[in-house]
N, C-alpha and C. Protein backbone atom coordinates (compact mmCIF):
# COMPACT_ATOMS: atom_id res chain seq x y z
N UNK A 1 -21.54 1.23 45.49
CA UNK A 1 -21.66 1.01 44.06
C UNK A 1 -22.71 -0.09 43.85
N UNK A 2 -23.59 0.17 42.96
CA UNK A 2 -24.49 -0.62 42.91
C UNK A 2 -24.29 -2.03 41.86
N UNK A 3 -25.02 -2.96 41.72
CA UNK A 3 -24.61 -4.36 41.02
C UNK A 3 -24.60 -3.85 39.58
N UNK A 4 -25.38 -3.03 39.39
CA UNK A 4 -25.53 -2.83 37.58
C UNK A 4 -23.97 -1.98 37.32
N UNK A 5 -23.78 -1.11 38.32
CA UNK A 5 -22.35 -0.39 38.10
C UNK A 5 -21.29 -1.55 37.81
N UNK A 6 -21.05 -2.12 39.12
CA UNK A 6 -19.85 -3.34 39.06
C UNK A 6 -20.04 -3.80 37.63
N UNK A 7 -21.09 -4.55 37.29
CA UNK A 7 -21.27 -4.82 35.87
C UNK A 7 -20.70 -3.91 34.62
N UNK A 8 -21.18 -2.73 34.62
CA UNK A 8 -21.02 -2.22 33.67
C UNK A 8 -19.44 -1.99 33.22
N UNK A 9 -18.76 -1.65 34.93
CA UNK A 9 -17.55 -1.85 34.85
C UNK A 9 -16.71 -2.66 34.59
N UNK A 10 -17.00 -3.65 34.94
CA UNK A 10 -16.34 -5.38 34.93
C UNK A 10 -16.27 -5.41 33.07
N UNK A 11 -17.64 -5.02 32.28
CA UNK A 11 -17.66 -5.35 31.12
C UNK A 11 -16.89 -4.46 30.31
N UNK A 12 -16.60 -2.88 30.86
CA UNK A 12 -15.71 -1.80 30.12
C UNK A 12 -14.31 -2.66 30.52
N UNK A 13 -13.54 -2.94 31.28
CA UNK A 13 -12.63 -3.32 31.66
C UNK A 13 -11.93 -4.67 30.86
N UNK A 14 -13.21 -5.51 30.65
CA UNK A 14 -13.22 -6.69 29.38
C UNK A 14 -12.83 -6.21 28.27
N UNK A 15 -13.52 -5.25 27.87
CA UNK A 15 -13.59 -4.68 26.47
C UNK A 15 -12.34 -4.07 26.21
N UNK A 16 -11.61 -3.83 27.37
CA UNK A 16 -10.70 -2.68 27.33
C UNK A 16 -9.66 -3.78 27.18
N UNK A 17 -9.76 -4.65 27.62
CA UNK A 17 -8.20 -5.81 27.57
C UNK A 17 -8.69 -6.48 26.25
N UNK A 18 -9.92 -6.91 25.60
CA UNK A 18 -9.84 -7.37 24.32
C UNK A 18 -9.46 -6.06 23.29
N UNK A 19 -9.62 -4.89 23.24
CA UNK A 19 -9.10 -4.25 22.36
C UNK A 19 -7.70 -3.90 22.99
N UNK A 20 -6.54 -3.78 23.61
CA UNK A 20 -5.58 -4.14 24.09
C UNK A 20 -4.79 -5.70 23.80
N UNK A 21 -5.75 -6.48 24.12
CA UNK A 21 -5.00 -8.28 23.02
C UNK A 21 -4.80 -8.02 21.37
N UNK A 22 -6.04 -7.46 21.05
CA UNK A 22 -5.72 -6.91 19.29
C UNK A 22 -5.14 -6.42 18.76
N UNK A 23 -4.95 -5.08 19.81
CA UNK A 23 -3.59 -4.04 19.20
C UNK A 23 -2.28 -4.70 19.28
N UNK A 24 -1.95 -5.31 20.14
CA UNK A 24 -0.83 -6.20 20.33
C UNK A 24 -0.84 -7.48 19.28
N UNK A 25 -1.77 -7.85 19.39
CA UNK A 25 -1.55 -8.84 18.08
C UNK A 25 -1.67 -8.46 16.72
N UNK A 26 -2.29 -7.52 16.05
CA UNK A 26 -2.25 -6.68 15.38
C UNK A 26 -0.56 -6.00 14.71
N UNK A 27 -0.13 -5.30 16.00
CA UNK A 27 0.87 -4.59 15.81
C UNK A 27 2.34 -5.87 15.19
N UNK A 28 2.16 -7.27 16.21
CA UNK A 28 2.90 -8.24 15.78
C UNK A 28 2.81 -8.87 14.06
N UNK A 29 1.70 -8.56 14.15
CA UNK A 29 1.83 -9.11 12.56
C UNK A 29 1.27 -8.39 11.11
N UNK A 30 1.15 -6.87 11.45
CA UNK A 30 1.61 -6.00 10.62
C UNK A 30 3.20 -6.47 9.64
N UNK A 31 3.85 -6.49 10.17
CA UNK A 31 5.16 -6.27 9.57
C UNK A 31 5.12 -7.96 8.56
N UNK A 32 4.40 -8.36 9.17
CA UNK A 32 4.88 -9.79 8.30
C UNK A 32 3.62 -9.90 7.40
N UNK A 33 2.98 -8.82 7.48
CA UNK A 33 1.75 -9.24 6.11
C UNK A 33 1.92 -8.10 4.88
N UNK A 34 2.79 -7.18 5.65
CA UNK A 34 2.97 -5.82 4.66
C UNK A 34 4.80 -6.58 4.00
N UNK A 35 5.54 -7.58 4.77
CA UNK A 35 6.91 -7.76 3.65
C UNK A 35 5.96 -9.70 2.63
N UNK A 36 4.94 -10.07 3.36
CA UNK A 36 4.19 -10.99 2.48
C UNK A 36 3.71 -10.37 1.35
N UNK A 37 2.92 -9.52 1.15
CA UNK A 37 2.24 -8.48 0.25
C UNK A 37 3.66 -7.85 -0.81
N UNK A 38 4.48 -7.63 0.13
CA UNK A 38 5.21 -6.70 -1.10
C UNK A 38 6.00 -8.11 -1.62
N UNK A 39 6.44 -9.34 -1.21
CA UNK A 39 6.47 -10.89 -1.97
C UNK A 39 5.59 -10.70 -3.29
N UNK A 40 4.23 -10.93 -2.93
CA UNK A 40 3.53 -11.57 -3.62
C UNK A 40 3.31 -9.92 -4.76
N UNK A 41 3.79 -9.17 -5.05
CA UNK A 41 3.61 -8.53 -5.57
C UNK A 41 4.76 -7.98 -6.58
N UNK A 42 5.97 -8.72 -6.24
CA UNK A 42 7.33 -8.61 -6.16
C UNK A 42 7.11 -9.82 -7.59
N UNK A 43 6.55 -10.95 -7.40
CA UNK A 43 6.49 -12.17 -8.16
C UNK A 43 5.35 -12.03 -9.06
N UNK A 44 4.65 -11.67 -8.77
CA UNK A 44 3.53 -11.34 -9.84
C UNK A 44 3.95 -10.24 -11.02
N UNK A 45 5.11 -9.34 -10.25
CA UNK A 45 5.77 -8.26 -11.64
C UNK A 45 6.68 -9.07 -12.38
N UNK A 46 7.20 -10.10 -11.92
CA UNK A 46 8.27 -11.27 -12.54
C UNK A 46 8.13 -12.61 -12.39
N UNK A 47 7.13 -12.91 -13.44
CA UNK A 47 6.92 -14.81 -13.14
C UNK A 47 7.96 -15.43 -13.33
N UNK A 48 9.26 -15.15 -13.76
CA UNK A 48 10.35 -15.51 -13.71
C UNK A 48 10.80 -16.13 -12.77
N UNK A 49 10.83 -15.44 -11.75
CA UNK A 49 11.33 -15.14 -9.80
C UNK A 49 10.42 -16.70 -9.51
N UNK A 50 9.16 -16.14 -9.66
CA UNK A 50 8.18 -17.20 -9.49
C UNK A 50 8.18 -18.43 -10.11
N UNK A 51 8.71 -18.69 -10.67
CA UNK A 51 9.05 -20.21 -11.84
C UNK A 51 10.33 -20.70 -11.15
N UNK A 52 11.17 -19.84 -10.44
CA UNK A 52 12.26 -20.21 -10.18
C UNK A 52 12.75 -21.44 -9.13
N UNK A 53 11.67 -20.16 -8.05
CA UNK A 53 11.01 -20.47 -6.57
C UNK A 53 10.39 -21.41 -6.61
N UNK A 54 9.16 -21.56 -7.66
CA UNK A 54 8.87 -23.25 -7.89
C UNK A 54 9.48 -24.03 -8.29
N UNK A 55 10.38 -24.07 -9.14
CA UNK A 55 11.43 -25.06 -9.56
C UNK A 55 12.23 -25.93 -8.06
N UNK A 56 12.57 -24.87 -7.29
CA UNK A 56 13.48 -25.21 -6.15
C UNK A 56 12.43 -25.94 -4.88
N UNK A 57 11.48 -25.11 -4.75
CA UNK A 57 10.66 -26.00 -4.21
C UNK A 57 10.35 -27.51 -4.17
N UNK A 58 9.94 -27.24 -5.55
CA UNK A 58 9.75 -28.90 -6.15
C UNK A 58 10.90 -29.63 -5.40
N UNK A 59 12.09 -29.40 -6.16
CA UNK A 59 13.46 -30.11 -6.19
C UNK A 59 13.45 -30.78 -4.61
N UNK A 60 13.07 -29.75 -4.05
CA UNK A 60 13.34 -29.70 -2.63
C UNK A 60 12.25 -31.03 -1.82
N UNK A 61 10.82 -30.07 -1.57
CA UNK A 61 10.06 -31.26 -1.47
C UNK A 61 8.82 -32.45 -2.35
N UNK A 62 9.43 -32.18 -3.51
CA UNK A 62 9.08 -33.23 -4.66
C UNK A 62 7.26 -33.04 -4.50
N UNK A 63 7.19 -31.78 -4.28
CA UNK A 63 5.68 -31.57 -4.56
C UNK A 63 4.66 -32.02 -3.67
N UNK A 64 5.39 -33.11 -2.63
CA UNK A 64 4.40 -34.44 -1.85
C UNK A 64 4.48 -33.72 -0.60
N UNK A 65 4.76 -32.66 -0.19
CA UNK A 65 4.64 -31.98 1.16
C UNK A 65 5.00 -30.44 1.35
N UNK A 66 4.48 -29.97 2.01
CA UNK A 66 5.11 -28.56 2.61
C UNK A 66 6.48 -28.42 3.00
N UNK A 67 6.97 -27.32 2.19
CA UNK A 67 8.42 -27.17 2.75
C UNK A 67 8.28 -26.94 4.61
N UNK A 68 9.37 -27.40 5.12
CA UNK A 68 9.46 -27.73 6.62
C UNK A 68 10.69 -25.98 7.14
N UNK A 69 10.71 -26.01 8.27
CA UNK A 69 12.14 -25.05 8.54
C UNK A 69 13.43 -26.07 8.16
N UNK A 70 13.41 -27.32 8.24
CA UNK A 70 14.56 -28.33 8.07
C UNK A 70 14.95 -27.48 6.82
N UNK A 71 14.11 -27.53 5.71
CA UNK A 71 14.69 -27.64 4.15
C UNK A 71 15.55 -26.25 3.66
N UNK A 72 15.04 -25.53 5.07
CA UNK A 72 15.81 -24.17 4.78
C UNK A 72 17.18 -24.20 4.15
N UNK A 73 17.95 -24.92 4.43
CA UNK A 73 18.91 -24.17 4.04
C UNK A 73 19.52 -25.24 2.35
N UNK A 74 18.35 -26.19 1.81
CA UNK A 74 18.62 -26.62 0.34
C UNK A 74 17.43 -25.19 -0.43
N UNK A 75 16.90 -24.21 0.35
CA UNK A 75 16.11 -23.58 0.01
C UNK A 75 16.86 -21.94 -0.41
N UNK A 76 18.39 -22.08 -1.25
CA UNK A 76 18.65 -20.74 -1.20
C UNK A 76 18.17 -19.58 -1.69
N UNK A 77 16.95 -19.70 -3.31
CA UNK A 77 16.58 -18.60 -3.57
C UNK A 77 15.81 -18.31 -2.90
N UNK A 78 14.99 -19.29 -2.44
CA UNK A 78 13.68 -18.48 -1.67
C UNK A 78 14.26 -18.00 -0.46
N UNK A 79 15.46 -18.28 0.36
CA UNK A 79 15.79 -17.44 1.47
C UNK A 79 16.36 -15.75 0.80
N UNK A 80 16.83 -15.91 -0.08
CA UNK A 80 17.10 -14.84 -0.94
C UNK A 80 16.21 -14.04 -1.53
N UNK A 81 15.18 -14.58 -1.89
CA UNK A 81 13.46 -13.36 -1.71
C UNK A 81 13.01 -12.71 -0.58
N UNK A 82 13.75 -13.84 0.39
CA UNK A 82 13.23 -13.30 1.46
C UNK A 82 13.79 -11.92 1.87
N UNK A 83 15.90 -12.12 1.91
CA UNK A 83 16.06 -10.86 2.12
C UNK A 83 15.81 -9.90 0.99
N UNK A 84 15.70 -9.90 -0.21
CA UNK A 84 15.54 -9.20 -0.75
C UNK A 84 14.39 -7.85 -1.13
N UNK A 85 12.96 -8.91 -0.03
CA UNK A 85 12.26 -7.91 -0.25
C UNK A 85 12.36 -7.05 1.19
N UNK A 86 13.03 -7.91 2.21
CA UNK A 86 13.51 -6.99 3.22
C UNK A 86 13.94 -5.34 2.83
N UNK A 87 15.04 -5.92 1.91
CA UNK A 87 15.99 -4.67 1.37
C UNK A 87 15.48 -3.85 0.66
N UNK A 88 13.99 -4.36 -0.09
CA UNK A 88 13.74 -3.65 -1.22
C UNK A 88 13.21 -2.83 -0.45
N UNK A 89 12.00 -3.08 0.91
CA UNK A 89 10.69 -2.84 1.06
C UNK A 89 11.16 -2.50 2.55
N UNK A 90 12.32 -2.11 3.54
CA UNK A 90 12.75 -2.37 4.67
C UNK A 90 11.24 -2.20 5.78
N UNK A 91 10.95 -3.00 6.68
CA UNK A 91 10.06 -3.00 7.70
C UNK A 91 10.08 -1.35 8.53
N UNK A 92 11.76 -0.98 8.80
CA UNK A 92 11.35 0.68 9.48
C UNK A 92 12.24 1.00 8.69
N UNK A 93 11.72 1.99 7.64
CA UNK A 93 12.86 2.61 6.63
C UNK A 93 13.51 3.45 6.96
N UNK A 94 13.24 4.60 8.16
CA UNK A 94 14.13 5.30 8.86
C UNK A 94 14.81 4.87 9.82
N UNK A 95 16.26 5.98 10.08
CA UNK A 95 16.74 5.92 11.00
C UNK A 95 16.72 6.34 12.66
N UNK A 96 17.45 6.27 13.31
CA UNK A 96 17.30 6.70 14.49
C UNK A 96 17.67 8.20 14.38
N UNK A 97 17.10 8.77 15.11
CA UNK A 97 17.16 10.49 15.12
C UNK A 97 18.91 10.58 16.46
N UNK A 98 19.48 9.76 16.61
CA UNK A 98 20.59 10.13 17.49
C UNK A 98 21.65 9.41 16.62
N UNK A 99 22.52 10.43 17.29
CA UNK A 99 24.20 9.82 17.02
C UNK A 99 24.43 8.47 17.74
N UNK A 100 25.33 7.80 17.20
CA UNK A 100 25.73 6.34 18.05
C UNK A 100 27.09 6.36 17.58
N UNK A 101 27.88 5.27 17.94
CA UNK A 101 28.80 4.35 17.85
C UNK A 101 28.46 3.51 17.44
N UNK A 102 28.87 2.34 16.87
CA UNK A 102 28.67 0.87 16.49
C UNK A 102 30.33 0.13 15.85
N UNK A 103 30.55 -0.44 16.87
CA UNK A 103 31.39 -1.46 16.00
C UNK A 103 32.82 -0.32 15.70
N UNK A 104 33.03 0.63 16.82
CA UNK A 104 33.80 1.83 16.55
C UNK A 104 33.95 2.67 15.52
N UNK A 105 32.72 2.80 14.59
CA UNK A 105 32.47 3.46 13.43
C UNK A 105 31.34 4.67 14.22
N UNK A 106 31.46 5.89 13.98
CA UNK A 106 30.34 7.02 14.23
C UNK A 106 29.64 6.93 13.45
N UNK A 107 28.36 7.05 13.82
CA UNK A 107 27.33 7.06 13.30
C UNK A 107 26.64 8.63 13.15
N UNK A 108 26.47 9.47 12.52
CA UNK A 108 25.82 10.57 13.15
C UNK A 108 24.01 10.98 13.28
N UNK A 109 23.89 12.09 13.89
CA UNK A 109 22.03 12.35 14.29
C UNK A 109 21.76 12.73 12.81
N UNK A 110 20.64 12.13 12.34
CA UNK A 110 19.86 12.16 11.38
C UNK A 110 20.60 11.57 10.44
N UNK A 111 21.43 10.33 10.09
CA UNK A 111 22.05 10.19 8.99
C UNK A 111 20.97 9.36 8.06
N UNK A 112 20.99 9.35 6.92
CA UNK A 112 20.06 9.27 5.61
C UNK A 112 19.22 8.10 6.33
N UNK A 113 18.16 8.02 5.41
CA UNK A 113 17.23 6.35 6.09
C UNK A 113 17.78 5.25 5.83
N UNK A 114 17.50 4.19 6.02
CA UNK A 114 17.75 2.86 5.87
C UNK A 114 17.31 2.28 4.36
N UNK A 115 16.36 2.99 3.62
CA UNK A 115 16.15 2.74 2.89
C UNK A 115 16.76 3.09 1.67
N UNK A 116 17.23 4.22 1.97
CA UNK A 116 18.63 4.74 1.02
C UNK A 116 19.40 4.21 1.15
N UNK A 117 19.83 3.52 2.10
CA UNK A 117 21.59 3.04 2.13
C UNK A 117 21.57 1.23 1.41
N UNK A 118 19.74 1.05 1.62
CA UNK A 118 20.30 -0.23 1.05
C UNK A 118 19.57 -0.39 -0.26
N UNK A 119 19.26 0.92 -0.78
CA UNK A 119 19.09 1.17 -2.18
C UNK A 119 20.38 1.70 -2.86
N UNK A 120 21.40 1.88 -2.64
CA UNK A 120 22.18 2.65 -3.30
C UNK A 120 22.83 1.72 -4.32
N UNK A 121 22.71 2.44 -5.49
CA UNK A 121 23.10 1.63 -6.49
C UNK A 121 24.55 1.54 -7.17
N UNK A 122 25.44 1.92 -5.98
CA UNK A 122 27.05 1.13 -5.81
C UNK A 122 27.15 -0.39 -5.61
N UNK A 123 26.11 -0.25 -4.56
CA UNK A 123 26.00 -1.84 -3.75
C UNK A 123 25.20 -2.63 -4.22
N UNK A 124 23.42 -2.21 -5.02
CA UNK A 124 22.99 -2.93 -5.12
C UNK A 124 22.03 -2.28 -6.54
N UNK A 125 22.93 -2.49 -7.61
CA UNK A 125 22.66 -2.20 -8.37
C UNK A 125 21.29 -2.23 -9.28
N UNK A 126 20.68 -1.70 -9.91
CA UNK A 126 19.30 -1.17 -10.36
C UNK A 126 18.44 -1.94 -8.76
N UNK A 127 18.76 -0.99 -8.19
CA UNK A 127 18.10 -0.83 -6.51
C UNK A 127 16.46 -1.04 -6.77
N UNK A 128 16.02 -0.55 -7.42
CA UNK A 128 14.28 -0.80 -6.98
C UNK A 128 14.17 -1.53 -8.17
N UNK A 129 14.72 -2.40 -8.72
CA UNK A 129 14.17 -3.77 -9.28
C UNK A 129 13.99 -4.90 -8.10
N UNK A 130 13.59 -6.03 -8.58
CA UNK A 130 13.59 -7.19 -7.17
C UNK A 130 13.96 -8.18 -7.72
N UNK A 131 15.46 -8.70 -7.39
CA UNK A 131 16.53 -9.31 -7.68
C UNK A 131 17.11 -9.77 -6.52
N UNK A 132 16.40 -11.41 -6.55
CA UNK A 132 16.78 -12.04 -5.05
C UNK A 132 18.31 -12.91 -5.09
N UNK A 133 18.87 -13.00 -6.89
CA UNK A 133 20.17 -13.44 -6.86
C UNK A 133 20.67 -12.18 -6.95
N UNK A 134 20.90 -11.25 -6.27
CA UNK A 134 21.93 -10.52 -5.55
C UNK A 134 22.10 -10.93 -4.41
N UNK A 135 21.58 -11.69 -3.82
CA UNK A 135 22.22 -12.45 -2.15
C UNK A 135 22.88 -14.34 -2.90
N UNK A 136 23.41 -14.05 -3.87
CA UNK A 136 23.61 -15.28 -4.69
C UNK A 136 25.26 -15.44 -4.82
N UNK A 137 25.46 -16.51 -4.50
CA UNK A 137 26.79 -16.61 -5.44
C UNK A 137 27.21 -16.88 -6.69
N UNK A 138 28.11 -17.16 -7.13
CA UNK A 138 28.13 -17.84 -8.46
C UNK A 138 27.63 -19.34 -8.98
N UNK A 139 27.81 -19.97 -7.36
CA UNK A 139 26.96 -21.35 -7.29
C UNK A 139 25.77 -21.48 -7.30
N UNK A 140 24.75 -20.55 -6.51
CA UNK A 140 23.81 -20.06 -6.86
C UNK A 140 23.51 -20.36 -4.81
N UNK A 141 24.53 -20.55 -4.24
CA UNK A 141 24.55 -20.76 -2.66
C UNK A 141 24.35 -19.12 -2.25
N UNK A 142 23.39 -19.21 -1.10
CA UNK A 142 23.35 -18.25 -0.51
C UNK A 142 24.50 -17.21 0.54
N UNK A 143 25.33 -16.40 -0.40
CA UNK A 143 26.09 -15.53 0.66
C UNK A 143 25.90 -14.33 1.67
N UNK A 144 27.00 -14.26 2.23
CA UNK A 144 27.03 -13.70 3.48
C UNK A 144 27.33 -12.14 3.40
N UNK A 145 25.57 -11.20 3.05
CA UNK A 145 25.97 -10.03 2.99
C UNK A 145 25.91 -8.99 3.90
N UNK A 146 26.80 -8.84 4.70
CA UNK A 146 27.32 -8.16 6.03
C UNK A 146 26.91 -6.53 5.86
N UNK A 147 26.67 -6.01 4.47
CA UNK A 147 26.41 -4.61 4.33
C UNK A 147 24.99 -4.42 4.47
N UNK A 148 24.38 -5.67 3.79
CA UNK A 148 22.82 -5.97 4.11
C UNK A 148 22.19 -5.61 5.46
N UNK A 149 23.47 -6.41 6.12
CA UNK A 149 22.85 -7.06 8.05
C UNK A 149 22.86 -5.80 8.65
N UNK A 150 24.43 -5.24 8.02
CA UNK A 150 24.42 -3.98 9.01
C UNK A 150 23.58 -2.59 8.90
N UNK A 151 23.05 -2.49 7.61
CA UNK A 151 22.10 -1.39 7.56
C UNK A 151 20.23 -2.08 7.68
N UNK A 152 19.93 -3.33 7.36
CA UNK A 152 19.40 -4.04 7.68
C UNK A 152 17.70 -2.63 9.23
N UNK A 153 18.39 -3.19 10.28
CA UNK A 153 17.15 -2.64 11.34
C UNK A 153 17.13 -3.71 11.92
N UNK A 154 16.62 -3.16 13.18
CA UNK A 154 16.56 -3.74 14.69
C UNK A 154 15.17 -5.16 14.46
N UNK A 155 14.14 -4.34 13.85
CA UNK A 155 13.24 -5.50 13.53
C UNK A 155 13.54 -6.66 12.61
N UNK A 156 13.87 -5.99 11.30
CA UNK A 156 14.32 -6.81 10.30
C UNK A 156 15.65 -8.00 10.99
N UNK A 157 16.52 -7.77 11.30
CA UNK A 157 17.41 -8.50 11.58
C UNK A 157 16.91 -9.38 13.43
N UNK A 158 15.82 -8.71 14.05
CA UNK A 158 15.53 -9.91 14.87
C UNK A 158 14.58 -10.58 13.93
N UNK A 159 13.98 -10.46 13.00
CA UNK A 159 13.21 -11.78 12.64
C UNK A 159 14.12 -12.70 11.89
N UNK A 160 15.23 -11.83 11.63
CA UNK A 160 16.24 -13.25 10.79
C UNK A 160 16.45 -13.56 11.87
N UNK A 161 17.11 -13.30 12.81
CA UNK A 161 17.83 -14.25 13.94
C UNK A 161 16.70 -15.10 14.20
N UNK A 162 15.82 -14.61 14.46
CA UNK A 162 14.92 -15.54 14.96
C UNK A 162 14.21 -16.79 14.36
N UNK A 163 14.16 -16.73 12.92
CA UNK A 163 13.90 -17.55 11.87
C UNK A 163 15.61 -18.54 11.48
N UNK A 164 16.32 -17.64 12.43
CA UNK A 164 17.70 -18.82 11.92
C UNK A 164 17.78 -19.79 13.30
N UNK A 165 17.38 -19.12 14.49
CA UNK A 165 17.34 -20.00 15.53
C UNK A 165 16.20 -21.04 15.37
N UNK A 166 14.93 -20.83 14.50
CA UNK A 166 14.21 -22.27 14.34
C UNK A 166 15.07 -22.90 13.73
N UNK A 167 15.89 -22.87 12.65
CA UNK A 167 16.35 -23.46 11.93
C UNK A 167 17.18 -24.69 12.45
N UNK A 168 17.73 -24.50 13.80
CA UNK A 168 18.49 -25.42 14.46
C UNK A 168 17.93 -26.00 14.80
């Protein structure tokens, strides 16, 4: 093999692991610029939401700094936008194409998407509005909605875990 070959190869092989680093980084932060986008689009249909979120902010860090992961949890509506546009906007709206078990409940092959179950408007009434005090209590403290988590998704619910483990 001659020196210009090795070269040419050495440089396809480069090229081939920088478009390989992209797709991977790429693919990682897809999901968090498409549930940012449907945020900022979520608040722009309701400056309300948005007046709110600033209000608490403020309260929180008095304007003189960036909210921290510490402040998370004096931060309940805005953790409550957060799931909410989860729910509105779910990251994989379908389901798994197999039957399961979970939690000794059957699950069956092809049951409805994820996006139906946490639109249904038993549970979460006028479903495609964006209404982040529905994860609210009457205090206005953030509760614990277990119907959320469990139809929720494998992605969606590792980035909460994972955003609750900074939190510690």
């Amino acid at each position: 093999m001659s020196t210009t070959d090795r070269e040419t190869r050495s440089y396809r092989t480069r090229k081939a692991e920088e478009v390989i680093a992209g797709t991977l980084y790429s693919a990682g932060t897809d999901t968090t610029v498409t549930a940012i986008l449907s945020l900022l689009i979520a608040i722009l249909l309701d400056p309300n939401v948005q007046t709110r979120a600033q209000r608490e902010l403020d309260a929180v860090t008095g304007r003189e700094r960036l909210p921290s992961l510490e402040d998370r949890p004096r931060l309940p509506f805005i953790e409550a936008m957060c799931k909410e546009v989860l729910r509105r906007r779910p990251i994989a709206p379908l389901s798994v194409p197999h039957a399961d078990i979970y939690d000794g409940f059957f699950i069956p092959k092809a049951l409805t998407g994820r996006r139906r179950v946490l639109h249904d408007p038993v549970v979460y009434p006028e479903p495609d509005a964006f209404k982040p005090e529905r994860f609210l209590d009457k205090e206005g403290n953030l509760r614990d909605d277990q119907y959320f988590h469990q139809h929720l998704g494998t992605a969606d619910v590792s980035a909460l875990a994972l955003a609750g483990t900074w939190r510690k």
